[in-house]
N, C-alpha and C. Protein backbone atom coordinates (compact mmCIF):
# COMPACT_ATOMS: atom_id res chain seq x y z
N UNK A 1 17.15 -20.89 -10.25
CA UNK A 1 16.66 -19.53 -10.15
C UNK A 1 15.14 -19.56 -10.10
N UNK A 2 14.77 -19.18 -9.05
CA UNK A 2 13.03 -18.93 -9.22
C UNK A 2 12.44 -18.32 -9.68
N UNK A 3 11.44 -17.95 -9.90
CA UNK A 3 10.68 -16.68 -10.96
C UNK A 3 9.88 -16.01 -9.80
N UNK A 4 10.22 -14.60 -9.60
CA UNK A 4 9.11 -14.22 -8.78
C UNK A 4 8.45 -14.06 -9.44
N UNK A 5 8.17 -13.15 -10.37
CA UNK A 5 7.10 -12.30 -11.33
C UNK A 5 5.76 -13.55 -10.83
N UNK A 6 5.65 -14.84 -10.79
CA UNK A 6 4.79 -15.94 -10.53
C UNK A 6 3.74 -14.91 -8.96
N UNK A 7 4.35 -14.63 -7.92
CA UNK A 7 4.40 -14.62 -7.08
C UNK A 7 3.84 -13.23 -6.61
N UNK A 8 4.21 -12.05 -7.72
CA UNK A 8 3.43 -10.89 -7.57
C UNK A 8 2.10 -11.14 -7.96
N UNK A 9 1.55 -10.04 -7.30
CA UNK A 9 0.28 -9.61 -7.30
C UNK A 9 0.08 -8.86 -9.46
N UNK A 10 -0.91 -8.54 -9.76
CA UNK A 10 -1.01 -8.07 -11.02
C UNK A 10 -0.99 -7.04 -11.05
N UNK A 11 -1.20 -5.87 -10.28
CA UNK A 11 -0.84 -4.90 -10.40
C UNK A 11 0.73 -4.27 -9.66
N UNK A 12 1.40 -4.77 -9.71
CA UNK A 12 2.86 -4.88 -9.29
C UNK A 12 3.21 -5.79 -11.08
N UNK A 13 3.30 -6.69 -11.43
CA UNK A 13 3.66 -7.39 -12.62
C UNK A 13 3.51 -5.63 -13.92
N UNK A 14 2.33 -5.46 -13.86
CA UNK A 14 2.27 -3.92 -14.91
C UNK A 14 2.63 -2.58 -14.39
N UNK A 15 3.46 -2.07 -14.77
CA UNK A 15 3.48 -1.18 -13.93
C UNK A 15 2.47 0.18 -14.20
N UNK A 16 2.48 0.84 -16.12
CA UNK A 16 1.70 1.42 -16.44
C UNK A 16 1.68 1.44 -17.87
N UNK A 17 1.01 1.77 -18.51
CA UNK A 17 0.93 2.01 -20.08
C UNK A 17 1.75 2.65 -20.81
N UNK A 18 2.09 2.26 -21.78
CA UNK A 18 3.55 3.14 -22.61
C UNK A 18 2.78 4.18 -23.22
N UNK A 19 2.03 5.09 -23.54
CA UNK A 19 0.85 6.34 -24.19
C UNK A 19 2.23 6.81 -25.32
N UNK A 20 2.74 6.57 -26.37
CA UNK A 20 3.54 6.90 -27.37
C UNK A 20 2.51 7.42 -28.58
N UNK A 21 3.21 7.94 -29.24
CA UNK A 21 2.56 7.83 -30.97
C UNK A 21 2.92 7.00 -31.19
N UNK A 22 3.82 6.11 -31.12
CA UNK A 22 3.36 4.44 -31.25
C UNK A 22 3.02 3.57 -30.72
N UNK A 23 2.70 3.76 -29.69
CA UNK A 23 1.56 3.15 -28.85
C UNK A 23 0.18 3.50 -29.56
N UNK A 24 -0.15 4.94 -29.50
CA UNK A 24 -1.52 5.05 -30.00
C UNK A 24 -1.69 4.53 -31.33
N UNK A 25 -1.02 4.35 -32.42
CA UNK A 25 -1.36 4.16 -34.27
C UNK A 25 -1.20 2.46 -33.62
N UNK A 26 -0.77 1.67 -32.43
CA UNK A 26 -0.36 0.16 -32.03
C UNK A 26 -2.00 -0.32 -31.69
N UNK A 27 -2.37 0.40 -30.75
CA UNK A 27 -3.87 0.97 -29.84
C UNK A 27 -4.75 0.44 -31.44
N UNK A 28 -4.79 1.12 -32.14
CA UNK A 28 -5.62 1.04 -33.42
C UNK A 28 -6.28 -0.34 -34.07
N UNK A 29 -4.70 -0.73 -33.99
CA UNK A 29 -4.30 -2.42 -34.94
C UNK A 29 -4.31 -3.59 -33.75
N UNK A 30 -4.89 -2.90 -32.64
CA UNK A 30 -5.11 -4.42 -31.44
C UNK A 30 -3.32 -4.54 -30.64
N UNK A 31 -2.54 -3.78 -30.72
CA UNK A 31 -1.38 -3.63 -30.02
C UNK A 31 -1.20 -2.51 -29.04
N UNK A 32 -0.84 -3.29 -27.88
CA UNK A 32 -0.91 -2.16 -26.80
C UNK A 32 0.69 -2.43 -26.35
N UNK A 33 1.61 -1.44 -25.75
CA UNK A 33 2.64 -1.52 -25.11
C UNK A 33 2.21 -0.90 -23.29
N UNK A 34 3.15 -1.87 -22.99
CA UNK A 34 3.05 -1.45 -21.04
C UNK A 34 4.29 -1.32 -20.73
N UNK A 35 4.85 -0.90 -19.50
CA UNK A 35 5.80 -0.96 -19.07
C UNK A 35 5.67 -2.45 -17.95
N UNK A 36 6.53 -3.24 -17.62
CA UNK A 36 6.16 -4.28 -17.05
C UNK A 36 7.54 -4.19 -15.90
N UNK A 37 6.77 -5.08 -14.48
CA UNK A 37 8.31 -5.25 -13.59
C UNK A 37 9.50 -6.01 -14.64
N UNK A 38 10.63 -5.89 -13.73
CA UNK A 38 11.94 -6.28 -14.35
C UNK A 38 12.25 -8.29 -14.54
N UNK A 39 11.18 -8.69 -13.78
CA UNK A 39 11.00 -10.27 -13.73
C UNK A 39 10.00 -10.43 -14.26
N UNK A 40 9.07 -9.75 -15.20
CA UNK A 40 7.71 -10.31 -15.10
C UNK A 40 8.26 -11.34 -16.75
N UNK A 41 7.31 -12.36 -16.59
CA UNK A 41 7.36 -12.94 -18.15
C UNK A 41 6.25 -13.11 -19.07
N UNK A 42 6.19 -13.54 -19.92
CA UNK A 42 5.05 -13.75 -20.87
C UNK A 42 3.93 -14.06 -20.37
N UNK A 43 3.95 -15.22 -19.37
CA UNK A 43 2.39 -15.86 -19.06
C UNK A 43 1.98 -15.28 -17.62
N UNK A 44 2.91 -14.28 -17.04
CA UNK A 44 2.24 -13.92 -15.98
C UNK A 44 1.95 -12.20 -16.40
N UNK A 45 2.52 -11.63 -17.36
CA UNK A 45 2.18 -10.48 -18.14
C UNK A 45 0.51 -10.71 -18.91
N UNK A 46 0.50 -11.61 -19.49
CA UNK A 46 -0.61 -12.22 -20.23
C UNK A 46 -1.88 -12.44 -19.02
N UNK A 47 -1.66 -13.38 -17.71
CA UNK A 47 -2.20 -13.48 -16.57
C UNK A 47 -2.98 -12.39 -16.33
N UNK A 48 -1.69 -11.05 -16.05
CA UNK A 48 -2.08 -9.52 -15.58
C UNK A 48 -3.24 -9.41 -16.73
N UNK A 49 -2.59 -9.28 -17.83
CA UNK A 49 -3.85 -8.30 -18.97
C UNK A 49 -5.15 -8.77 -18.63
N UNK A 50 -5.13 -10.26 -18.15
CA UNK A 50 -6.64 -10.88 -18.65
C UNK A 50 -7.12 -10.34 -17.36
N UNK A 51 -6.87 -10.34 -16.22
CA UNK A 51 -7.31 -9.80 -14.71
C UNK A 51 -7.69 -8.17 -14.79
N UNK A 52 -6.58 -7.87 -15.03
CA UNK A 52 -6.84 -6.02 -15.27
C UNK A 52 -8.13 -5.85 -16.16
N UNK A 53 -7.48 -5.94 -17.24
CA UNK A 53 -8.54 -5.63 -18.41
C UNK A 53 -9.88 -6.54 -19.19
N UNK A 54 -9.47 -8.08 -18.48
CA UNK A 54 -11.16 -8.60 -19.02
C UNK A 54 -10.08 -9.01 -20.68
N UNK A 55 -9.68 -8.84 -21.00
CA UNK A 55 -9.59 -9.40 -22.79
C UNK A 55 -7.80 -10.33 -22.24
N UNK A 56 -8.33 -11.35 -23.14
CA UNK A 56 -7.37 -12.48 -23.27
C UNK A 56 -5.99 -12.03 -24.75
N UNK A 57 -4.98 -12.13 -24.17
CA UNK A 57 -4.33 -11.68 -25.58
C UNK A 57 -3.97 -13.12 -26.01
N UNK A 58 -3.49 -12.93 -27.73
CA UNK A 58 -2.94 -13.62 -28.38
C UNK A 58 -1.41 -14.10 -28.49
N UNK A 59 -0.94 -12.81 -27.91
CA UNK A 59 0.76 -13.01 -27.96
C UNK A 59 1.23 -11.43 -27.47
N UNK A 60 2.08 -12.01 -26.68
CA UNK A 60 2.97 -10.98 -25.80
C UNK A 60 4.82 -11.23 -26.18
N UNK A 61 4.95 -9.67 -26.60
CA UNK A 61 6.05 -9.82 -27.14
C UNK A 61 7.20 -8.80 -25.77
N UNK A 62 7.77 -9.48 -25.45
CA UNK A 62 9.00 -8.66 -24.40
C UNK A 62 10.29 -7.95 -25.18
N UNK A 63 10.48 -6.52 -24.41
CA UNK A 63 11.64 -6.28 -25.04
C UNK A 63 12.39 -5.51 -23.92
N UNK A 64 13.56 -5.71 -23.99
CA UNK A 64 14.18 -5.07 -22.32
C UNK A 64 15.55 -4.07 -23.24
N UNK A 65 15.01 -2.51 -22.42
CA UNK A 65 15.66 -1.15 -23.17
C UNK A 65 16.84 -1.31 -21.73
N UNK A 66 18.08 -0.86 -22.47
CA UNK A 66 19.31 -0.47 -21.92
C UNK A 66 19.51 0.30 -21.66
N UNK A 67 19.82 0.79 -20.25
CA UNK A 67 20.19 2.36 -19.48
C UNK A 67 21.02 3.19 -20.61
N UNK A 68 20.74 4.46 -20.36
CA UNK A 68 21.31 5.18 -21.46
C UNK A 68 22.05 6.54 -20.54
N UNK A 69 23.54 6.81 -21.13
CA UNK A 69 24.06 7.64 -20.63
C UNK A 69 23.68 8.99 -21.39
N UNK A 70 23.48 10.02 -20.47
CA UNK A 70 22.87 11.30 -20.91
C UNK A 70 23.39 12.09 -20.37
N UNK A 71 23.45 13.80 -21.19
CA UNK A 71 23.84 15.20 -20.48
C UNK A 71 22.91 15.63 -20.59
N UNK A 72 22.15 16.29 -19.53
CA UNK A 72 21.51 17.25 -19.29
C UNK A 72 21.65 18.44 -18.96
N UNK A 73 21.84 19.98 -19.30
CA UNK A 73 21.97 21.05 -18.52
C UNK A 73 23.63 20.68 -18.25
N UNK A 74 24.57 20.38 -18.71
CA UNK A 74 25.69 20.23 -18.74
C UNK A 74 26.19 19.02 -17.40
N UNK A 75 25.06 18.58 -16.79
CA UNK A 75 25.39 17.45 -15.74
C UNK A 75 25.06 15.94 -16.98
N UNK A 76 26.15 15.01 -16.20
CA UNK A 76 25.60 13.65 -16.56
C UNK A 76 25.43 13.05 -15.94
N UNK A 77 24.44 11.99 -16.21
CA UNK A 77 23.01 11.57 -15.63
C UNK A 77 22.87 10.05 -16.43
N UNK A 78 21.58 9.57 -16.02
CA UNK A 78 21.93 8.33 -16.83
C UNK A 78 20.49 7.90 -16.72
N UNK A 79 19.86 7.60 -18.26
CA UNK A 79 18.21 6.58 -18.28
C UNK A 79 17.93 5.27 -17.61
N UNK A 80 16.74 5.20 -16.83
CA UNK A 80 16.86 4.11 -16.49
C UNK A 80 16.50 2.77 -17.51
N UNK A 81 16.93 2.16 -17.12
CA UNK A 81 16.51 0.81 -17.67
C UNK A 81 15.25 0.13 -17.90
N UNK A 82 14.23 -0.23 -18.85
CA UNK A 82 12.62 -0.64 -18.42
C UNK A 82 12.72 -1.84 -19.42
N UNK A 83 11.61 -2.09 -19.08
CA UNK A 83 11.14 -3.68 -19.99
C UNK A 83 9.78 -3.40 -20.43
N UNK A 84 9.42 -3.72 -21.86
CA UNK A 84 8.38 -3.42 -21.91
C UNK A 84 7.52 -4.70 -22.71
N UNK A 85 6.32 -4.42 -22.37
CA UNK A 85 5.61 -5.54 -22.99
C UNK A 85 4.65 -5.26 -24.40
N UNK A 86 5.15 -5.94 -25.44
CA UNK A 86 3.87 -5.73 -26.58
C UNK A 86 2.58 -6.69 -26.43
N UNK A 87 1.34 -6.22 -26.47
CA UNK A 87 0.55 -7.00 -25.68
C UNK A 87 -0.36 -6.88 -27.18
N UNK A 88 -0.48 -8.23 -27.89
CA UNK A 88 -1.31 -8.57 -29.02
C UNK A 88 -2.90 -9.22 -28.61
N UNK A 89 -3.84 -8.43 -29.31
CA UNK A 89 -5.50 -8.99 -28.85
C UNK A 89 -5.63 -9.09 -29.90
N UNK A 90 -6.73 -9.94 -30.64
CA UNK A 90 -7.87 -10.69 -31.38
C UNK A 90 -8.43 -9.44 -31.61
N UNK A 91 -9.15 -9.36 -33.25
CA UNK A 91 -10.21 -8.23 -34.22
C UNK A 91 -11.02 -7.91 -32.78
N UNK A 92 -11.57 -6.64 -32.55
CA UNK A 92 -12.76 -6.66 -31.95
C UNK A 92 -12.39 -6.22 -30.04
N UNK A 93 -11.34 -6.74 -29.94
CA UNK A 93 -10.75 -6.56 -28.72
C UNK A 93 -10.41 -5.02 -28.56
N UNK A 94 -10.35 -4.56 -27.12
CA UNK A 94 -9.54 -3.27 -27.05
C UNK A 94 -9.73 -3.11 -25.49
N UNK A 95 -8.83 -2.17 -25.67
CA UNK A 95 -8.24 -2.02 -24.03
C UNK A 95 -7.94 -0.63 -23.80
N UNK A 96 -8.75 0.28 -22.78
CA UNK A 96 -9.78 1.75 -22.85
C UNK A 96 -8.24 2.14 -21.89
N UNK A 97 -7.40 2.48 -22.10
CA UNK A 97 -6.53 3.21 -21.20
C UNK A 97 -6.85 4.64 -20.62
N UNK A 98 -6.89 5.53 -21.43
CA UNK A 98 -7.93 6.44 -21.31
C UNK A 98 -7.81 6.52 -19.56
């Protein structure tokens, strides 16, 4: 099996910033969450941050959320599926999403 995620470009690998109340109190303590493509992995997620944003992280933590069945307005419907990345920086570091 090959890895594309290698093979994308960095802005294709991130897709955009997770902006939560736990993202922001994460934001505080040097933890940022992203939403990331569905192949991307640790060292080409890590790759992206340092290109995008200029700061090198310490540790990137992956977690992949499961489609979720939903009613809306009496139709059902269904969440999509995402992967997201916890992206750990060093005291002093930060990353201006904004």
């Amino acid at each position: 099996m090959t890895n594309i995620s290698i093979k994308k470009h960095t802005s294709e690998v991130i897709k955009k910033p997770r902006v939560t109340e736990k993202g922001v109190i994460g934001g505080e303590k040097g933890i940022y969450i992203f939403e990331v493509h569905k192949s991307a992995n640790k060292t080409s997620i890590a790759k992206a941050i340092k290109e995008m944003y200029k700061v090198t992280p310490t540790a990137v933590n992956i977690v992949n959320r499961k489609a979720k069945n939903v009613v809306v307005r009496g139709r059902a419907g269904k969440k999509a599926a995402i992967k997201k990345a916890y992206v750990f920086l060093k005291k002093g570091d930060k990353i201006d999403i904004a």
